[in-house]
C-alpha atoms as a PDB file:
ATOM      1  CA  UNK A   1      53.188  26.643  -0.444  1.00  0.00           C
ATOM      2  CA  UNK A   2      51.109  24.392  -2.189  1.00  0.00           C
ATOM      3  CA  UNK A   3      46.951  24.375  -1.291  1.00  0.00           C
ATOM      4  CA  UNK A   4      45.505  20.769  -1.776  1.00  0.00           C
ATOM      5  CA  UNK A   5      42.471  22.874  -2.855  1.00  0.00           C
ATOM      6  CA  UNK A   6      44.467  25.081  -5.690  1.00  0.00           C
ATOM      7  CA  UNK A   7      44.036  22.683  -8.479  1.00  0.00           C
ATOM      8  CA  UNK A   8      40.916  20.649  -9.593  1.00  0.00           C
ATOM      9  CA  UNK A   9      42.185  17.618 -11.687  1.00  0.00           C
ATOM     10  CA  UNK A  10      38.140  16.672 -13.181  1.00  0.00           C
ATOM     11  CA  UNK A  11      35.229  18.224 -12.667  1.00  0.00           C
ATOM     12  CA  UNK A  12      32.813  15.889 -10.533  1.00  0.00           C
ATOM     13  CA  UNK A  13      29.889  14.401 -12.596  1.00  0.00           C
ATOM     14  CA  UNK A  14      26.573  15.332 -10.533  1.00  0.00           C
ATOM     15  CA  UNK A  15      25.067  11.619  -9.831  1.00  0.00           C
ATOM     16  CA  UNK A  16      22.024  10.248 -12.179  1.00  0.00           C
ATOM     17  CA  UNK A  17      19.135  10.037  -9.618  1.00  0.00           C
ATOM     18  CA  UNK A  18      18.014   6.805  -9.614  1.00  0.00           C
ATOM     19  CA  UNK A  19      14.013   6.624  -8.127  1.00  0.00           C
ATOM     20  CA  UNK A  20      11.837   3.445  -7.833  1.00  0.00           C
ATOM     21  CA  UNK A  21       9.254   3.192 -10.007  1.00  0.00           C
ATOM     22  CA  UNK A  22       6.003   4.714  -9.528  1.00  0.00           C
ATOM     23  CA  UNK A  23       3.774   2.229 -10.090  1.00  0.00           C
ATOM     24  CA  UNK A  24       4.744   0.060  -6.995  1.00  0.00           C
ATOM     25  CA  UNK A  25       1.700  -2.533  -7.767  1.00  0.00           C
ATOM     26  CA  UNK A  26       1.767  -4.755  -4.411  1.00  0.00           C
ATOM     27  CA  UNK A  27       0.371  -1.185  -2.142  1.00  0.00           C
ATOM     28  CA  UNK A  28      -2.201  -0.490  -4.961  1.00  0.00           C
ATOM     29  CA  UNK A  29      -3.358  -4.104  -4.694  1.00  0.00           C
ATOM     30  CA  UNK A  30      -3.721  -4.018  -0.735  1.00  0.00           C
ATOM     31  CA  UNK A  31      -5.750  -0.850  -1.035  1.00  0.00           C
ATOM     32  CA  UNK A  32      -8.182  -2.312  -3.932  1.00  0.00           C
ATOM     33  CA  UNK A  33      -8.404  -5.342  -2.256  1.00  0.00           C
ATOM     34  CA  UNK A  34      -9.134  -2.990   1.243  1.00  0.00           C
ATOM     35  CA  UNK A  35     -11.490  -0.697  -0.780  1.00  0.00           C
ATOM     36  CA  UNK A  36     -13.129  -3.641  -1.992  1.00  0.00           C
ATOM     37  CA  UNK A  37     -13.993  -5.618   1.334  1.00  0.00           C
ATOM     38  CA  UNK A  38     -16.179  -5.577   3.670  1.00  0.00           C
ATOM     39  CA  UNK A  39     -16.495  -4.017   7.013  1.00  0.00           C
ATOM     40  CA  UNK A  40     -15.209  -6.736   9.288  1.00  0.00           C
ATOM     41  CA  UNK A  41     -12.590  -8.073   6.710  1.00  0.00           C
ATOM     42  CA  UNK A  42     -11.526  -4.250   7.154  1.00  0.00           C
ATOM     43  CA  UNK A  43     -11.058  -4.607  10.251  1.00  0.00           C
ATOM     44  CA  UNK A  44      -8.734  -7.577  10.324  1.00  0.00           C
ATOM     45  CA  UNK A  45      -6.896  -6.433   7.313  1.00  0.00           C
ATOM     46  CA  UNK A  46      -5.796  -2.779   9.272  1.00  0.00           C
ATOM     47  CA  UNK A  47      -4.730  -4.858  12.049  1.00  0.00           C
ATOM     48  CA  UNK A  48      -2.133  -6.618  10.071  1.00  0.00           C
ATOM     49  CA  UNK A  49      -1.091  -4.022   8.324  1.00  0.00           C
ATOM     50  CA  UNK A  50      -0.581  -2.175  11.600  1.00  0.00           C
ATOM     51  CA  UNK A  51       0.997  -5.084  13.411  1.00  0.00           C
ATOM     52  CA  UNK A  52       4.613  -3.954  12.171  1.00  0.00           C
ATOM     53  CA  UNK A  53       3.733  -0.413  13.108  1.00  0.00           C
ATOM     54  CA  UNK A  54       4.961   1.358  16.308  1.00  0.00           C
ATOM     55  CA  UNK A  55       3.328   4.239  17.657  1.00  0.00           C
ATOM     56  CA  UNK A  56       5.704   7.100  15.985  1.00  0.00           C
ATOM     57  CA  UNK A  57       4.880   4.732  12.784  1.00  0.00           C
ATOM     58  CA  UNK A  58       1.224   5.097  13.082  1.00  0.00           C
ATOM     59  CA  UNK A  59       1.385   8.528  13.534  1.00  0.00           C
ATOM     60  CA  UNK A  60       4.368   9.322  10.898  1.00  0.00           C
ATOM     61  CA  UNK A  61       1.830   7.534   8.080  1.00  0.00           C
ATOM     62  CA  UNK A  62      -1.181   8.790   6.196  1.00  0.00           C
ATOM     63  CA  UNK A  63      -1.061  11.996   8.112  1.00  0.00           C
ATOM     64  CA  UNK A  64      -1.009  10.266  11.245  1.00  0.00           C
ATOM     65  CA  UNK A  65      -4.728   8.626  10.771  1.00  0.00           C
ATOM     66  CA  UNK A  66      -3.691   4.881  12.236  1.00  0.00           C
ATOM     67  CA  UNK A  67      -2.681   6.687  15.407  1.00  0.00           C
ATOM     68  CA  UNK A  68      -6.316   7.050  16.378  1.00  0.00           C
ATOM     69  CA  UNK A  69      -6.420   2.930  16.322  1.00  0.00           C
ATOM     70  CA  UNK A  70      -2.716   2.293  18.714  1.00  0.00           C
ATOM     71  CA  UNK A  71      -3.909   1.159  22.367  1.00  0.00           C
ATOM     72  CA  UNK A  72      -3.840   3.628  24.666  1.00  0.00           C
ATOM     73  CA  UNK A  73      -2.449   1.530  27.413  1.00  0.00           C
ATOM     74  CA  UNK A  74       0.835   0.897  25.235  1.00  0.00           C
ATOM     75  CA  UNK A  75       0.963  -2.309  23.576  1.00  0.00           C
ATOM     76  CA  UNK A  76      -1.400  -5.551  22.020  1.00  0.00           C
ATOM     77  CA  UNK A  77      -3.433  -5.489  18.920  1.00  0.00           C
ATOM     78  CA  UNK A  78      -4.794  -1.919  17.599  1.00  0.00           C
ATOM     79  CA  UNK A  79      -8.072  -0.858  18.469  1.00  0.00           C
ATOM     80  CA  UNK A  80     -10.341  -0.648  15.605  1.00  0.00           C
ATOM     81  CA  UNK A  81     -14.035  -0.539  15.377  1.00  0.00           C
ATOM     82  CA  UNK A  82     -16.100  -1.389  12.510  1.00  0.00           C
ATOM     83  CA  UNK A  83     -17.147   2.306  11.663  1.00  0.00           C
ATOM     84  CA  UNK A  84     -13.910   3.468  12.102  1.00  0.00           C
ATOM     85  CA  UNK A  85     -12.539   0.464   9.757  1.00  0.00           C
ATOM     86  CA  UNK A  86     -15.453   1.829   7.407  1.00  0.00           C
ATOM     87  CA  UNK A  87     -13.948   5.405   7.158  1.00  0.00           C
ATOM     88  CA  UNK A  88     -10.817   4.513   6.467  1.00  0.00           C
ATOM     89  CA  UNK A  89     -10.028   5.698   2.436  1.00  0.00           C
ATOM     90  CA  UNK A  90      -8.353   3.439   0.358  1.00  0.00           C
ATOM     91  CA  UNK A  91      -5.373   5.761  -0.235  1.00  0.00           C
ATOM     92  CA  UNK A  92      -4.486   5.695   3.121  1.00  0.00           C
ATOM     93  CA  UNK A  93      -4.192   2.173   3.274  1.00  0.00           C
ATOM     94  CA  UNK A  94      -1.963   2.566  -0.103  1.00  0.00           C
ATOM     95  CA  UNK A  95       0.258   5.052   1.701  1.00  0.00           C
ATOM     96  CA  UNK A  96       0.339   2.191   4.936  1.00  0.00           C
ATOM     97  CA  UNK A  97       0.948  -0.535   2.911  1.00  0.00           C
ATOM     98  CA  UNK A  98       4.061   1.330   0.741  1.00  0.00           C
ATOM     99  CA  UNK A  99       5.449   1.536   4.557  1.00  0.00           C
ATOM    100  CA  UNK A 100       4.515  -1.738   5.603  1.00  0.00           C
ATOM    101  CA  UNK A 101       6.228  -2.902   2.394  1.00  0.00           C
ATOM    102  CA  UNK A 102       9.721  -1.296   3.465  1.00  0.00           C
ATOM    103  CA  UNK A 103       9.367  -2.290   6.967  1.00  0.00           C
ATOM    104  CA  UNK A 104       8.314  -5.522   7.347  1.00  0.00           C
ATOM    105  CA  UNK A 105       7.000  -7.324   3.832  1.00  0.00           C
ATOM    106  CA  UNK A 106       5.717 -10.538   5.442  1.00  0.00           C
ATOM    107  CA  UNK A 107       2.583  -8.700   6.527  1.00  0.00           C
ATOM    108  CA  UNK A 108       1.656  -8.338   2.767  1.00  0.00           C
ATOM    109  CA  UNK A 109       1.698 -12.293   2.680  1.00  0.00           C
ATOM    110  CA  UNK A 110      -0.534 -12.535   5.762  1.00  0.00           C
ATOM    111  CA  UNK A 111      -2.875  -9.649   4.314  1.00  0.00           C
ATOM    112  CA  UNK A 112      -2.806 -12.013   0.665  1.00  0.00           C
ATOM    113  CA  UNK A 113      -3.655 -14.729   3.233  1.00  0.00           C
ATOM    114  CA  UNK A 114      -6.359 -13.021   4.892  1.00  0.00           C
ATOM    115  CA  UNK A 115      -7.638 -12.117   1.744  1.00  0.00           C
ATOM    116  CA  UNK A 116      -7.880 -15.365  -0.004  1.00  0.00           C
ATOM    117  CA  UNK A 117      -9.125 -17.178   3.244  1.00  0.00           C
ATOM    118  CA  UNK A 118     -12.359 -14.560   2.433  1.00  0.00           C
ATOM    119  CA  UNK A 119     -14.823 -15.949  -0.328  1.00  0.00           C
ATOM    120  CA  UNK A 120     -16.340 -12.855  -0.882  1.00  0.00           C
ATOM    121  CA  UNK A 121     -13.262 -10.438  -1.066  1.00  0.00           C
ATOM    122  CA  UNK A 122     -11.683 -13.651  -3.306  1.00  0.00           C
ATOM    123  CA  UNK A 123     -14.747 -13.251  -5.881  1.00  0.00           C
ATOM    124  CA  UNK A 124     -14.771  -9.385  -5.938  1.00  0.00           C
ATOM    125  CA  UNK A 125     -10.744  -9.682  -6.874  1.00  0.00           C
ATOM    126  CA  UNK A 126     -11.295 -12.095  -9.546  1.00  0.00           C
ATOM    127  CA  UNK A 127     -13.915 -10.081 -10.974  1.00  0.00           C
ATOM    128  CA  UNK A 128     -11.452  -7.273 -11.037  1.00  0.00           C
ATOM    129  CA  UNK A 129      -8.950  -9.323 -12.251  1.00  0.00           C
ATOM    130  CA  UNK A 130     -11.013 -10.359 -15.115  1.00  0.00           C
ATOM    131  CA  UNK A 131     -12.002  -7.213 -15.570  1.00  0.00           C
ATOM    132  CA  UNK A 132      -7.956  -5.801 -15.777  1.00  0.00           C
ATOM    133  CA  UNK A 133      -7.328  -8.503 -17.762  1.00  0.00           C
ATOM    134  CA  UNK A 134      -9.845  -8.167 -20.539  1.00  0.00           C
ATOM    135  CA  UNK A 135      -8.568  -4.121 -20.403  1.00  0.00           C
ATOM    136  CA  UNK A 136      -4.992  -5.282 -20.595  1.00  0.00           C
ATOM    137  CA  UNK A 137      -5.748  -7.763 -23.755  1.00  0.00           C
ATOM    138  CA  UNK A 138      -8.226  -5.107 -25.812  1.00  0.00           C
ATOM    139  CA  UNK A 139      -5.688  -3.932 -28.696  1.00  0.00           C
ATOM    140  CA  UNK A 140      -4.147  -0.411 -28.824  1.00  0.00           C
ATOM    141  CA  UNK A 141      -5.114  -0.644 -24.406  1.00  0.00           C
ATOM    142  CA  UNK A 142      -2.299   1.260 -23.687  1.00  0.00           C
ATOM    143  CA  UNK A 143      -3.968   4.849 -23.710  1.00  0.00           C
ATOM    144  CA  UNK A 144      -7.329   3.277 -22.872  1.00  0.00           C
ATOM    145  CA  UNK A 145      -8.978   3.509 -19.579  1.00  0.00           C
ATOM    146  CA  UNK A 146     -12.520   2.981 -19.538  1.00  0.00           C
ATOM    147  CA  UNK A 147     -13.600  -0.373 -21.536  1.00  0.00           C
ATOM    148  CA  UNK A 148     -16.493  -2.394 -20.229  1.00  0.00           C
ATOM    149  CA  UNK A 149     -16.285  -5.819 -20.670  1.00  0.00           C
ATOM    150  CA  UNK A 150     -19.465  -7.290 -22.844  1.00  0.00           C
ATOM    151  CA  UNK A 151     -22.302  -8.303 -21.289  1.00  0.00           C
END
């Protein structure tokens, strides 16, 4: 009697791993632009980033550090102070906005909108801007990571 099993025809190619590229810029931006503005800009920038977020969300990103902000009565806007806002490190905003980006990327647009409705955090990101730019034009940039633009 014949086993299915007995004879193996090919052997199975393992599968190429395909991953996403590390550099995902639109998280990186959101944190700059976080790291960059101030306090009560902070404040309104975590709450729509966290809009999307449930409470096993919140607690499942960053190490569970937007958990502290979720309503304890179960539901509305997240509760966030402006020291807490203040204490909040960029790279945990990175790390919310790579899940806000998977979940729901319309709150990116409203954080770009809440951004650019802010003169101040609009002139600090041109400045950077400028700045990446003039780093991104210098020739042989490509290994180069501290240039100062002239003064």
């Amino acid at each position: 009697m014949s086993d299915e099993f007995d004879e193996i025809l090919e052997p199975i190619a393992p599968r190429t791993r395909v991953t996403a590229p590390t550099g995902m810029a639109g998280p990186r931006l959101v944190a700059r632009l976080f790291a960059a503005a101030g306090t009560p800009l902070r404040v309104r920038l975590l709450r729509c980033l966290m809009r999307p977020l449930g409470p096993l969300g919140a607690a499942g990103v960053a190490a569970g550090a937007f958990a502290a902000f979720l309503d304890p009565r179960g539901g509305g806007e997240p509760v966030i102070d402006l020291e807490a806002a203040a204490q909040v490190s960029s790279q945990q905003v990175h790390e919310l906005a790579r899940f806000v980006e998977q979940v729901e990327p319309q709150a990116l647009q409203q954080f770009a909108g809440l951004v650019s409705s802010s003169s101040l955090a609009m002139a600090t990101f041109s400045a950077s801007a400028l700045v990446l730019l003039y780093r991104r034009l210098q020739p042989g940039s490509a290994g180069k990571r501290s240039v100062t633009p002239p003064t």
